[in-house]
C-alpha atoms as a PDB file:
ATOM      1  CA  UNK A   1       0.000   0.000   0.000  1.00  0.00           C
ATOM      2  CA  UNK A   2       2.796   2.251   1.490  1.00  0.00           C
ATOM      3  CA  UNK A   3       4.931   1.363  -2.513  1.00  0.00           C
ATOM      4  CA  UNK A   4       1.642   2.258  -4.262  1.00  0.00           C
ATOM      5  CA  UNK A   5       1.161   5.349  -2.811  1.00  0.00           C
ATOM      6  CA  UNK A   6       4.944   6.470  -3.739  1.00  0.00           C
ATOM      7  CA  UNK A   7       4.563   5.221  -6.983  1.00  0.00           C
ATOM      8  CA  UNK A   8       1.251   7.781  -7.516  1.00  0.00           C
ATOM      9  CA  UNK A   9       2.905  10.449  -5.722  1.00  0.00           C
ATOM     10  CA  UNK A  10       5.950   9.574  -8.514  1.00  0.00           C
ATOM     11  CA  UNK A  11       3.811  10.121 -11.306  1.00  0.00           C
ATOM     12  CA  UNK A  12       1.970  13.074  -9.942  1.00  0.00           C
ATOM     13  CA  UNK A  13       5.184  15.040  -9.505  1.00  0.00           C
ATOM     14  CA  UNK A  14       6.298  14.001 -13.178  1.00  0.00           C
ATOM     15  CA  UNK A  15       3.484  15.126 -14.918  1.00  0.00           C
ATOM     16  CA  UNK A  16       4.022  18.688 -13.203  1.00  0.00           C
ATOM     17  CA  UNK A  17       7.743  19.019 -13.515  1.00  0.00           C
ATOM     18  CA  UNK A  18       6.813  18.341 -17.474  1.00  0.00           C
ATOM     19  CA  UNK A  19       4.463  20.680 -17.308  1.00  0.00           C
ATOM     20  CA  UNK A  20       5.915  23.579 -15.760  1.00  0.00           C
ATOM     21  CA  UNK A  21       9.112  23.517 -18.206  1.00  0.00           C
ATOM     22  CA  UNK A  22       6.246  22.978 -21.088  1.00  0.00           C
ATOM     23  CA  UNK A  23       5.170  26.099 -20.120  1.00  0.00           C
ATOM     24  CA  UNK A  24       8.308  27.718 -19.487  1.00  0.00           C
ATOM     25  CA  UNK A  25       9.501  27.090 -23.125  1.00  0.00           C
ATOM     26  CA  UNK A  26       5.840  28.668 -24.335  1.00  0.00           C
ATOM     27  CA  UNK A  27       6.088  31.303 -22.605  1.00  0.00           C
ATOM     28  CA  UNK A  28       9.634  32.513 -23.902  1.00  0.00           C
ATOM     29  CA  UNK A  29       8.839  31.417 -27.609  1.00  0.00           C
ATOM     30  CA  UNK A  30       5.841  33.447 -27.143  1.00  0.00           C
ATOM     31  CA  UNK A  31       6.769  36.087 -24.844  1.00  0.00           C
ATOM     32  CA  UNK A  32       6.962  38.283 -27.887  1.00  0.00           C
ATOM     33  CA  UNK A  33       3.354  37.663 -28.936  1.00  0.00           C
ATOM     34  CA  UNK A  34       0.654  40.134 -27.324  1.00  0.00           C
ATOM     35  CA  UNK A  35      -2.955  40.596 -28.543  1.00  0.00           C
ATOM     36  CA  UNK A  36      -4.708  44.415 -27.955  1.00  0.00           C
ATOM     37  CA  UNK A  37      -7.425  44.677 -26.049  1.00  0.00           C
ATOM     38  CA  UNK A  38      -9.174  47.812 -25.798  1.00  0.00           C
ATOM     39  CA  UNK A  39      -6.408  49.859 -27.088  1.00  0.00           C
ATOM     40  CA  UNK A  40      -3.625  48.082 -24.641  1.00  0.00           C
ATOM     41  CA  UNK A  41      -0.849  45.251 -25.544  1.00  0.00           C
ATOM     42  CA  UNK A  42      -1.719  42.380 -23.270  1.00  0.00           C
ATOM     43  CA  UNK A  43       0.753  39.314 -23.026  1.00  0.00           C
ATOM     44  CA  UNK A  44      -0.281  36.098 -24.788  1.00  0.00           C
ATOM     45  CA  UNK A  45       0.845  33.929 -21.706  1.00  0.00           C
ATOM     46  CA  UNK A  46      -0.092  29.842 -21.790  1.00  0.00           C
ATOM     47  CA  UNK A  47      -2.919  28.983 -19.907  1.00  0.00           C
ATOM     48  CA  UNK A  48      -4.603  32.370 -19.554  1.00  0.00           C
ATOM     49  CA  UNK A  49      -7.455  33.481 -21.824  1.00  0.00           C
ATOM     50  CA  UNK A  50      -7.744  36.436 -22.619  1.00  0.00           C
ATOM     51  CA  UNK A  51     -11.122  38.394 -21.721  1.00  0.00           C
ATOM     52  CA  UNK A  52     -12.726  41.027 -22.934  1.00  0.00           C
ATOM     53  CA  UNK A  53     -11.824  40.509 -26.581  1.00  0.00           C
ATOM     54  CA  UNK A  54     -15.990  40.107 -27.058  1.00  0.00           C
ATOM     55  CA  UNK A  55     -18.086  43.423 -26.450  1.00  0.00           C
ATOM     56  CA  UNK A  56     -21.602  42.666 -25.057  1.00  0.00           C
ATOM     57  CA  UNK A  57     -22.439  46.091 -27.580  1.00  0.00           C
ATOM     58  CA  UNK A  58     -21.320  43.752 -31.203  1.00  0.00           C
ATOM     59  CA  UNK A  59     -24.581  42.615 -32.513  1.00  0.00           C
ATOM     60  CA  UNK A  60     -25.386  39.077 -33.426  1.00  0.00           C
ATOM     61  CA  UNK A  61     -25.287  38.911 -37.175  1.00  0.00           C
ATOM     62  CA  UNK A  62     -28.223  36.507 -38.938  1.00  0.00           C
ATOM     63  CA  UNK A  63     -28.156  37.662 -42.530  1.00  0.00           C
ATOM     64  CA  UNK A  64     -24.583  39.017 -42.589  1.00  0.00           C
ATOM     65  CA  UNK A  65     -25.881  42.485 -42.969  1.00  0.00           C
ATOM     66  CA  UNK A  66     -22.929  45.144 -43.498  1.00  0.00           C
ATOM     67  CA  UNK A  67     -21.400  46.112 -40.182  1.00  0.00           C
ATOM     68  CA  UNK A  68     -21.772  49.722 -41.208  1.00  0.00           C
ATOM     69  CA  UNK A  69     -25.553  49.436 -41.904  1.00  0.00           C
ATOM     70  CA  UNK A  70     -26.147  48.272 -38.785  1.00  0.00           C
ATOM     71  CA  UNK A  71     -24.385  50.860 -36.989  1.00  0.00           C
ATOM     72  CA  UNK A  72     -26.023  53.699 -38.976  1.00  0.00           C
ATOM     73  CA  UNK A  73     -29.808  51.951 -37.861  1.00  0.00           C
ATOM     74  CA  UNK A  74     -28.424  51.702 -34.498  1.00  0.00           C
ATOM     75  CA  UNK A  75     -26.823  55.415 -34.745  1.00  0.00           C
ATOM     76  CA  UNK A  76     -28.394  57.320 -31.289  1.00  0.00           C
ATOM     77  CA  UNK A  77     -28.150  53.698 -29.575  1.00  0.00           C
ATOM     78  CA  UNK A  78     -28.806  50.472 -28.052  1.00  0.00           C
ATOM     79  CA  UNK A  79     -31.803  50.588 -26.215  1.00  0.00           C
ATOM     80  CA  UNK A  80     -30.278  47.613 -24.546  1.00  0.00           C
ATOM     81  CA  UNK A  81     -28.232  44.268 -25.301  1.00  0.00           C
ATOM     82  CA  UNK A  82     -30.198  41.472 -24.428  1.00  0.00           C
ATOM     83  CA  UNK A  83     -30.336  39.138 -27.336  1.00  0.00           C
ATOM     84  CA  UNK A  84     -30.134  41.422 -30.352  1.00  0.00           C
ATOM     85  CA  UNK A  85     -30.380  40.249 -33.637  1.00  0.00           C
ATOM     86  CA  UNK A  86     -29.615  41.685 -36.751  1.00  0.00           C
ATOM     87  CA  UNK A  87     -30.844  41.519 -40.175  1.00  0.00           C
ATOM     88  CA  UNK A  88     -29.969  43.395 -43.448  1.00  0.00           C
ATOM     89  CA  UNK A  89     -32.714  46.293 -43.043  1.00  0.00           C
ATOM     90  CA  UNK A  90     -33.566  46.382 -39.001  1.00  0.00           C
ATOM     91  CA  UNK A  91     -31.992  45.146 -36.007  1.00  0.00           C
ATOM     92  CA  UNK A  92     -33.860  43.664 -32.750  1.00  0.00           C
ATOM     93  CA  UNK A  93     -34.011  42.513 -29.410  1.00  0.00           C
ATOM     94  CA  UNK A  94     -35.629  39.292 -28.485  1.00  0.00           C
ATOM     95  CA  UNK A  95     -37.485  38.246 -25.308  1.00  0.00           C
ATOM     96  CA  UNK A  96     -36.434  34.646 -25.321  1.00  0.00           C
ATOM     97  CA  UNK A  97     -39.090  34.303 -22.085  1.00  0.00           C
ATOM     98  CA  UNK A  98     -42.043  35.940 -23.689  1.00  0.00           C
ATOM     99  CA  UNK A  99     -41.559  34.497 -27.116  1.00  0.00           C
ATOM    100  CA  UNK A 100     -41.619  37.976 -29.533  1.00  0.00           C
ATOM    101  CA  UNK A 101     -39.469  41.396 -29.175  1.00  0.00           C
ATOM    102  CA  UNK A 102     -38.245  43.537 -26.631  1.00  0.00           C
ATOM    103  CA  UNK A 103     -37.466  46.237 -29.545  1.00  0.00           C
ATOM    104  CA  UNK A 104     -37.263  46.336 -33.243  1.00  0.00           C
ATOM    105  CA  UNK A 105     -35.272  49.115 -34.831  1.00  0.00           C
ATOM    106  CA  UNK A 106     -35.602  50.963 -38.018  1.00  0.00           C
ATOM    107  CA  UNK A 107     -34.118  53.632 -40.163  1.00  0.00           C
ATOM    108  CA  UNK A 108     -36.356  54.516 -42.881  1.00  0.00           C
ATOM    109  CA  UNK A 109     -35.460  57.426 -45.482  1.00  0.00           C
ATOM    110  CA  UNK A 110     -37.612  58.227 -48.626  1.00  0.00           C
ATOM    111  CA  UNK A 111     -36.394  55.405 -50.515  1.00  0.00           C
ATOM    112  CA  UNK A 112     -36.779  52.835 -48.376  1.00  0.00           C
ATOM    113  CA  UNK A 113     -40.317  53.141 -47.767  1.00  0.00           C
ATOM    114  CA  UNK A 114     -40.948  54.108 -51.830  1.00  0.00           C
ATOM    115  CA  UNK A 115     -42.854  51.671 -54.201  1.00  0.00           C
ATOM    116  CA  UNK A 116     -40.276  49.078 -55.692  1.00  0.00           C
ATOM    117  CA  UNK A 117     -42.410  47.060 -58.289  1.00  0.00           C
ATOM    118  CA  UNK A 118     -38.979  44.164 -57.483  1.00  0.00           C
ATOM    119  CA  UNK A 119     -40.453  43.777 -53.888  1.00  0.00           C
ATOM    120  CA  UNK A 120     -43.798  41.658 -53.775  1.00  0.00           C
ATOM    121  CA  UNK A 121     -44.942  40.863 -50.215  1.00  0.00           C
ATOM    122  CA  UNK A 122     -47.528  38.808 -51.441  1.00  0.00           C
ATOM    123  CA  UNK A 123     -44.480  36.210 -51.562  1.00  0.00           C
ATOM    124  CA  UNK A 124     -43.728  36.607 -48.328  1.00  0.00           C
ATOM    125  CA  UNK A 125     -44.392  33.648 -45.523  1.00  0.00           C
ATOM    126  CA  UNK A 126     -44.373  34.168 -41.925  1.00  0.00           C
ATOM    127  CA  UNK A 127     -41.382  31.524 -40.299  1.00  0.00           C
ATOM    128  CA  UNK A 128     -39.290  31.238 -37.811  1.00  0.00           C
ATOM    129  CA  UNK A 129     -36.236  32.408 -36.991  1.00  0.00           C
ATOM    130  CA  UNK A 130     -33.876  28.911 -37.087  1.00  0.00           C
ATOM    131  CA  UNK A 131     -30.951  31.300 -35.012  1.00  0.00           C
ATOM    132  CA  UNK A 132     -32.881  31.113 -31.644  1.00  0.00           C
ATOM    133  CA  UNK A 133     -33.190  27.725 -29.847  1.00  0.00           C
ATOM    134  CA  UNK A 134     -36.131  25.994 -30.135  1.00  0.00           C
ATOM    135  CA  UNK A 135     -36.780  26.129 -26.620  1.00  0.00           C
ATOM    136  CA  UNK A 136     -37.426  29.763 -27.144  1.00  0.00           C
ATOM    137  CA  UNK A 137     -38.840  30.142 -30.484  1.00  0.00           C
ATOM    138  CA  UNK A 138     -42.665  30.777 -31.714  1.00  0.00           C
ATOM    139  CA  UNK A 139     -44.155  28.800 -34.374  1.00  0.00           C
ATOM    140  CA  UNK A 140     -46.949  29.459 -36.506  1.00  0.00           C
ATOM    141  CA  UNK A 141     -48.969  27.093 -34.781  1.00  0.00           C
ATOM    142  CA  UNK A 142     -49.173  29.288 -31.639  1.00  0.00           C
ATOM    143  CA  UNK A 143     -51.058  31.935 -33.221  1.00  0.00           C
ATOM    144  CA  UNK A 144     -53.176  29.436 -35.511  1.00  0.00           C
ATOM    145  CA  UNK A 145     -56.549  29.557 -34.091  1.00  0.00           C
ATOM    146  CA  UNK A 146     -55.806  31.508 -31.266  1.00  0.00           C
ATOM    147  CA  UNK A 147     -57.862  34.933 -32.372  1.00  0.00           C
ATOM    148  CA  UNK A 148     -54.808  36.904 -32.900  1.00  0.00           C
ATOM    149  CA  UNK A 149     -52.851  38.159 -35.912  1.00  0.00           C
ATOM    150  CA  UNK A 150     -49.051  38.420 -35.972  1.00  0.00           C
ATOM    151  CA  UNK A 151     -48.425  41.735 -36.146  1.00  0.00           C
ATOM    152  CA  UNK A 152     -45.011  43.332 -37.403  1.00  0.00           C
ATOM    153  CA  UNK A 153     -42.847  45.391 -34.796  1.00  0.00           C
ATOM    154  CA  UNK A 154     -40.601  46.318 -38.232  1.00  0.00           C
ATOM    155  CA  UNK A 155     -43.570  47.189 -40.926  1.00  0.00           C
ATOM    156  CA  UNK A 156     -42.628  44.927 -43.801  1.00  0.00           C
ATOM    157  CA  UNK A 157     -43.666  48.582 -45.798  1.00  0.00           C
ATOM    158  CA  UNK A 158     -40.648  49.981 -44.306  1.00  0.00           C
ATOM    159  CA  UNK A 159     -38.296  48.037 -46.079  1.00  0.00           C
ATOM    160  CA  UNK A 160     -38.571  48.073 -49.810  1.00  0.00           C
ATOM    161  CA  UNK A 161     -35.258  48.428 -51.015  1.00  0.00           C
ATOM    162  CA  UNK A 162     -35.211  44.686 -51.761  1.00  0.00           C
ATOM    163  CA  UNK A 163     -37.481  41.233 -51.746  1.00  0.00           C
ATOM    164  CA  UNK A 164     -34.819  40.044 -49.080  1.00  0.00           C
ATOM    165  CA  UNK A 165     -35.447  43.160 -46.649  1.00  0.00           C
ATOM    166  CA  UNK A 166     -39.245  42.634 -46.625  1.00  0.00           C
ATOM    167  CA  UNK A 167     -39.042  38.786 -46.335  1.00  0.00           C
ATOM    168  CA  UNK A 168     -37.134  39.306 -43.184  1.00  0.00           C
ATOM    169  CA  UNK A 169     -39.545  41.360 -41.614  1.00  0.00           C
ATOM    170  CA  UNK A 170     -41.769  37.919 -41.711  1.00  0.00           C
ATOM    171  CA  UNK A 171     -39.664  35.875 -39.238  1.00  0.00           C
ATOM    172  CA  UNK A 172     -41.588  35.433 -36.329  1.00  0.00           C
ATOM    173  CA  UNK A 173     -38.906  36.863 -34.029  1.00  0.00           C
ATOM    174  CA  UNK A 174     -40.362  40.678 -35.152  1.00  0.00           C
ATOM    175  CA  UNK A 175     -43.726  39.369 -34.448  1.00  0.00           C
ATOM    176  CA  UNK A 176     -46.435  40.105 -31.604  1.00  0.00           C
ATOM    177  CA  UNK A 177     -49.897  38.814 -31.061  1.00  0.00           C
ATOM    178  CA  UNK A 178     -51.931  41.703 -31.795  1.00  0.00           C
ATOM    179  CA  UNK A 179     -56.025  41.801 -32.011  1.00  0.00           C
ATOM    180  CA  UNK A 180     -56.609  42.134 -35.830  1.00  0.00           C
ATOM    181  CA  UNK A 181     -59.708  43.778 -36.556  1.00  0.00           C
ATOM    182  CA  UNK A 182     -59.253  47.715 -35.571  1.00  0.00           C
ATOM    183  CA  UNK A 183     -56.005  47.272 -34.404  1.00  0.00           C
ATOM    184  CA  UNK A 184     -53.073  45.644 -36.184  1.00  0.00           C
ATOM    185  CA  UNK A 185     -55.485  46.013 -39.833  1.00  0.00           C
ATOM    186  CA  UNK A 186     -56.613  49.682 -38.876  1.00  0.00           C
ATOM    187  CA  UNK A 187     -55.381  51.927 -35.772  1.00  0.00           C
ATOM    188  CA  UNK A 188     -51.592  50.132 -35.591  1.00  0.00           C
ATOM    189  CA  UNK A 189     -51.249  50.498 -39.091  1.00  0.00           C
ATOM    190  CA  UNK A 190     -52.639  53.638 -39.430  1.00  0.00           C
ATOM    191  CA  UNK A 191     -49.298  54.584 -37.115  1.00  0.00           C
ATOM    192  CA  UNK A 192     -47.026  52.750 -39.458  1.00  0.00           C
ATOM    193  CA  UNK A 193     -48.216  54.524 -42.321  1.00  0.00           C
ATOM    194  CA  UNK A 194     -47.944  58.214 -40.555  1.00  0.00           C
ATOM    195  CA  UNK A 195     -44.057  57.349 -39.480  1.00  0.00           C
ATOM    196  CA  UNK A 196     -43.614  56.462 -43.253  1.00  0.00           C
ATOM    197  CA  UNK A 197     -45.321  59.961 -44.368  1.00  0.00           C
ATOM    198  CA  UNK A 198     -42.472  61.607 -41.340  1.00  0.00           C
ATOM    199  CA  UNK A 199     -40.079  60.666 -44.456  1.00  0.00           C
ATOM    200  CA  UNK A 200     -41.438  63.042 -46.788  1.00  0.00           C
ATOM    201  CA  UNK A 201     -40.377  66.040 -44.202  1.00  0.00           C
ATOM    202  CA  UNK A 202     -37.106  64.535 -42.935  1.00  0.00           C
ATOM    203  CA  UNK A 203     -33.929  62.699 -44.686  1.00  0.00           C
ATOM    204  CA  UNK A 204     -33.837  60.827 -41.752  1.00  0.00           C
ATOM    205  CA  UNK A 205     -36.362  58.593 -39.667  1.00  0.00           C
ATOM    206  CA  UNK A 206     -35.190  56.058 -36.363  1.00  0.00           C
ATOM    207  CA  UNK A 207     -38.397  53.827 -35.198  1.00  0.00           C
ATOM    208  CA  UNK A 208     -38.042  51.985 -32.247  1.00  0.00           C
ATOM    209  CA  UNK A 209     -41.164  49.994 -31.698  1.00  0.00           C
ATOM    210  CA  UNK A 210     -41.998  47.345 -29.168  1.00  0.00           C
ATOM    211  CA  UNK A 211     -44.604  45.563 -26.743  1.00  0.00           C
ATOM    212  CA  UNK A 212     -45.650  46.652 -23.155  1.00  0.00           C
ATOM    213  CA  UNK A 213     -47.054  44.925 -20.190  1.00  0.00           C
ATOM    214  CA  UNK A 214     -48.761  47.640 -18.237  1.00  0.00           C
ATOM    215  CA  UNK A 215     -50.375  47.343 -14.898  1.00  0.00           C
ATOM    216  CA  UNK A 216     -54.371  47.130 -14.442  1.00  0.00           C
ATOM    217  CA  UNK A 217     -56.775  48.267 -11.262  1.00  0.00           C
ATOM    218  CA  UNK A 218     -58.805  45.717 -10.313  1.00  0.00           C
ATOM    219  CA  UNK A 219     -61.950  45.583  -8.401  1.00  0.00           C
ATOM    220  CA  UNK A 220     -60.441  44.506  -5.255  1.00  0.00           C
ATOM    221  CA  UNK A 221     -58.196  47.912  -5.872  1.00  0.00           C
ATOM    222  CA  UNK A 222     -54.413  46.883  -6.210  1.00  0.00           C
ATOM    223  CA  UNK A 223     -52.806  46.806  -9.154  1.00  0.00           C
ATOM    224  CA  UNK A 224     -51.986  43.507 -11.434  1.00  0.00           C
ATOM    225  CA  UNK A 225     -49.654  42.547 -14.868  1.00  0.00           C
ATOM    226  CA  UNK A 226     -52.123  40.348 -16.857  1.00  0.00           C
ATOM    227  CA  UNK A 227     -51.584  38.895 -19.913  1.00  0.00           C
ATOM    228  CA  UNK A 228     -52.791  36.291 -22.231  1.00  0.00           C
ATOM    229  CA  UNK A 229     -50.376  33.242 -23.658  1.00  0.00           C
ATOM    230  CA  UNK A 230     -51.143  31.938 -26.383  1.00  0.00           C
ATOM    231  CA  UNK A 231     -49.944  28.106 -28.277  1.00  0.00           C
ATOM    232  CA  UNK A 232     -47.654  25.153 -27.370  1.00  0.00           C
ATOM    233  CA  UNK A 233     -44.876  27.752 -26.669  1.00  0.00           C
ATOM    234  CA  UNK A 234     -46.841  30.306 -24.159  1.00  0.00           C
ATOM    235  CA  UNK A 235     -46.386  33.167 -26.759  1.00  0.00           C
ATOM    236  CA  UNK A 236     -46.977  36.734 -24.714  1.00  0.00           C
ATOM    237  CA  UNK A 237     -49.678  38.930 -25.764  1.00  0.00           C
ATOM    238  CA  UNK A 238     -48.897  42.684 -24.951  1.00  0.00           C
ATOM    239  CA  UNK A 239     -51.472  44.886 -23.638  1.00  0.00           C
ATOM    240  CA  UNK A 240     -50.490  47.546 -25.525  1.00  0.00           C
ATOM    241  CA  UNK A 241     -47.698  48.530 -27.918  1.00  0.00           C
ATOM    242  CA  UNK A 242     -44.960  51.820 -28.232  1.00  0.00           C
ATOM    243  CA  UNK A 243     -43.356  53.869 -31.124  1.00  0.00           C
ATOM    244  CA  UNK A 244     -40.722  56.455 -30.194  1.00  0.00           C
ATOM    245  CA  UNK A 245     -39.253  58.209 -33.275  1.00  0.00           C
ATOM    246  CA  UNK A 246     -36.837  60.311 -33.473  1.00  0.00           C
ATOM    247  CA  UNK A 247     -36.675  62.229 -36.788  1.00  0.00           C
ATOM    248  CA  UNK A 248     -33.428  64.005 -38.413  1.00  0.00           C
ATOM    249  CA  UNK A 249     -33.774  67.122 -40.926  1.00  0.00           C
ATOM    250  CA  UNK A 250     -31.376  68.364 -43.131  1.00  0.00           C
ATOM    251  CA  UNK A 251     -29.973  70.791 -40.804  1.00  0.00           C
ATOM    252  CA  UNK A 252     -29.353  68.025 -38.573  1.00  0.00           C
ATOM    253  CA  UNK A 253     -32.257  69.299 -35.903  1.00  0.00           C
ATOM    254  CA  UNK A 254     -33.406  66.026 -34.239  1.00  0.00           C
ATOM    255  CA  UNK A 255     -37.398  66.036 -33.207  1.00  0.00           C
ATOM    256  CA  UNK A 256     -39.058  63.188 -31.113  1.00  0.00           C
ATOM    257  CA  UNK A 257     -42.403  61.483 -31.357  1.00  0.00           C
ATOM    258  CA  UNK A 258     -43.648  58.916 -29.124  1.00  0.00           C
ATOM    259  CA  UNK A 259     -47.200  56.805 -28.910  1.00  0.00           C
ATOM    260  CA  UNK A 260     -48.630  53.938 -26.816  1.00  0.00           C
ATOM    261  CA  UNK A 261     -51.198  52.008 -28.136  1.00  0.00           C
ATOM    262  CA  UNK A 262     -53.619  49.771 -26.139  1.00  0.00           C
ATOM    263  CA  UNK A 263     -53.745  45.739 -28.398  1.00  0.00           C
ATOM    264  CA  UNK A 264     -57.549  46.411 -28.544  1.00  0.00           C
ATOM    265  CA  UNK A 265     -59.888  47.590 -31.392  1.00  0.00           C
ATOM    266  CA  UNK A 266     -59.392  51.551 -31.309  1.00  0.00           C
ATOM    267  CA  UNK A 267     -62.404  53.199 -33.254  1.00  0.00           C
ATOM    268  CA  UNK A 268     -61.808  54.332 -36.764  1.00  0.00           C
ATOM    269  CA  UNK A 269     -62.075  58.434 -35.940  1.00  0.00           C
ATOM    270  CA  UNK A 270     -59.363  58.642 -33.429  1.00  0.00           C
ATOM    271  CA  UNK A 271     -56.333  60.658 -34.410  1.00  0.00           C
ATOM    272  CA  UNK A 272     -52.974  59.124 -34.008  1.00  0.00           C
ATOM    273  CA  UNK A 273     -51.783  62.014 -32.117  1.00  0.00           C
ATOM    274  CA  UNK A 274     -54.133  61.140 -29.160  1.00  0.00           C
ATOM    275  CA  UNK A 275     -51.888  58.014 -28.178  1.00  0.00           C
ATOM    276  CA  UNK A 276     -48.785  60.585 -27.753  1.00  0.00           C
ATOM    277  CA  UNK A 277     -47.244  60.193 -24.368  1.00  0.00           C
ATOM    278  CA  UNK A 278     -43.932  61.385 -23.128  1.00  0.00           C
ATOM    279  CA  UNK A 279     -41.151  59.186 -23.986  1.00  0.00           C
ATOM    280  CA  UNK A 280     -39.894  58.498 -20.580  1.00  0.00           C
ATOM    281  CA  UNK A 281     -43.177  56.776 -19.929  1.00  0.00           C
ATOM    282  CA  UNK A 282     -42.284  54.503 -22.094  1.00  0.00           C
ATOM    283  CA  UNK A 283     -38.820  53.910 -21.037  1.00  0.00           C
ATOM    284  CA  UNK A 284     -39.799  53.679 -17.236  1.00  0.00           C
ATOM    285  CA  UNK A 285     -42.550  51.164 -18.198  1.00  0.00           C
ATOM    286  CA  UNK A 286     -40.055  48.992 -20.731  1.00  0.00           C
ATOM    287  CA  UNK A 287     -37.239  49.077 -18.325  1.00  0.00           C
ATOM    288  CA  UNK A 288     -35.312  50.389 -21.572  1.00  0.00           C
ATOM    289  CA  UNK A 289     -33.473  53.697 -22.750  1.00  0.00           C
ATOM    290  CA  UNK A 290     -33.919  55.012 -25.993  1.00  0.00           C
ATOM    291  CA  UNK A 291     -31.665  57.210 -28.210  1.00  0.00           C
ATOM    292  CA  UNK A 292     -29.611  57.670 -25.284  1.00  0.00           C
ATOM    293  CA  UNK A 293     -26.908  58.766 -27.467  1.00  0.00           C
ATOM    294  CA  UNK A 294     -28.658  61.857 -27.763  1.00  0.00           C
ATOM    295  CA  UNK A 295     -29.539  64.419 -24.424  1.00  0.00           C
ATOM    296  CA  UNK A 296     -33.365  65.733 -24.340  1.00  0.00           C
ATOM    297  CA  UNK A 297     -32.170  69.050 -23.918  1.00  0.00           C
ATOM    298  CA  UNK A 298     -30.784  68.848 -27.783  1.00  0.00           C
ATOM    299  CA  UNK A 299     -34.180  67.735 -28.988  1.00  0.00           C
ATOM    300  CA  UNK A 300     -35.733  70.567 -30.985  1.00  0.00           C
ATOM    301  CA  UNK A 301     -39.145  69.473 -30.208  1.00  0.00           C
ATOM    302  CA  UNK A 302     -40.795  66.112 -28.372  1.00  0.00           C
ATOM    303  CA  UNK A 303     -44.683  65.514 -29.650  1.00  0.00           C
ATOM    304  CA  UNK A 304     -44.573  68.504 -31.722  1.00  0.00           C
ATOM    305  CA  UNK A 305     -43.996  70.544 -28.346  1.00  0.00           C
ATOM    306  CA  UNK A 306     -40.324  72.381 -27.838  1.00  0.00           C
ATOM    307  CA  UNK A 307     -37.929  71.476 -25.150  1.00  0.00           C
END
């Protein structure tokens, strides 16, 4: 027992003697070798990773969409980093829990939103998005039967550059259940098609659109977060829905717009401009930021009002 144990103890001591001059003779071959992170020469030593070479901030790429296009959609910021995807005309964020967005991003200018008799979306089928794991994903058959259409986040008439753009905007990940008849069909869309019109006055427009889940008063008088699931995969439908816009003239003067809709049929007559709400609303309510990159103060107006 006592010759057994020497014999590990042997081996033990072998294998780290061989490893330490292993290392030793690695480390001088290499001790010329550095890799920069964030602007500073860190030694390539053996053994120790080096962190920080991946920034939370680098989008996840789908479609292999052009760096630069996504940083000019994503120009005034991030509204946050939690699962963002990427595509070749809008970027998102996807609530893995809930099954549809936390945000969808969009820069539309005049030509993106023009008629393009190469783009059909009649040949466009809703599908989902094979890049999140299936544990997360919705399918068609969640909202089949269930009362609900799927309503775009990124309006497929926002992106007509190309067939590929608006066929994108068709993967269920930029889809939420939304009640169809006057909503999604007629009050929702009636707000898609004014932030199109915004691209008549300005060269640039930045949509950031998403869901909400806003607290209720019920009759025993606190306060609750209901909402309805929907399918096999418990698919999250918002009580209402939020566009903040922030829109870019030629002079470079930056104006704000932001709405919150209720997903609930919204009679024909009412103006868009009646859902307007401060934009901080929003953000307190979404536990997000938007256009952070740019300070209030340098707004020229928010809802048509001057800062």
């Amino acid at each position: 027992m006592f010759r057994k144990r020497i014999l590990q103890i042997a081996q033990l001591s072998s294998v780290g003697v061989a490893g330490y001059y292993v290392g030793q003779y690695k480390g001088k071959a290499n001790e010329n070798e550095s890799i920069v992170v964030h602007g500073k020469a860190v030694k390539n030593m053996p053994g120790l990773p080096i962190f920080g070479t991946v920034s939370a901030a680098a989008p996840y790429t789908d479609s292999g969409a052009p760096k630069d296009r996504v940083s000019q959609i994503m120009k005034y910021g991030f509204p946050s980093l939690d699962n963002v995807r990427s595509y070749d005309d809008f970027v998102l964020s996807y609530d893995r829990r809930n099954r549809v967005p936390n945000w969808v991003f969009e820069h539309l200018t005049k030509a993106h939103v023009a008629k393009n008799d190469q783009v059909d979306r009649s040949k466009c089928d809703f599908h989902p998005d094979e890049s999140i794991h299936p544990f997360f994903r919705s399918q068609n058959s969640d909202y089949k039967g269930s009362g609900f259409d799927r309503g775009h986040m990124a309006a497929a008439g926002n992106h007509r550059l190309a067939q590929k753009h608006v066929e994108q905007t068709f993967f269920l990940t930029n889809m939420a259940p939304q009640v169809g008849e006057g909503f999604n069909r007629h009050a929702w869309n009636k707000l898609e098609k004014h932030v199109r019109k915004l691209t008549k006055v300005y060269d640039n427009v930045y949509c950031c659109t998403g869901p909400l889940y806003l607290p209720r008063r019920e009759a025993d008088g606190k306060s609750y977060v209901r909402y309805q699931v929907i399918g096999a995969n418990t698919v999250a439908v918002p009580t209402h829905f939020y566009k903040v816009v922030v829109c870019e003239g030629p002079g470079g003067a930056l104006d704000m717009e932001a709405y919150v809709m209720p997903n609930q049929k919204i009679p024909d007559e009412t103006p868009v401009s009646s859902f307007m709400v401060p934009p901080e609303t929003i953000e307190r309510a979404a536990g997000l930021l938007f256009f952070d990159k740019v300070h209030r103060s340098k707004l020229h107006t928010i809802n048509g009002k001057k800062v």
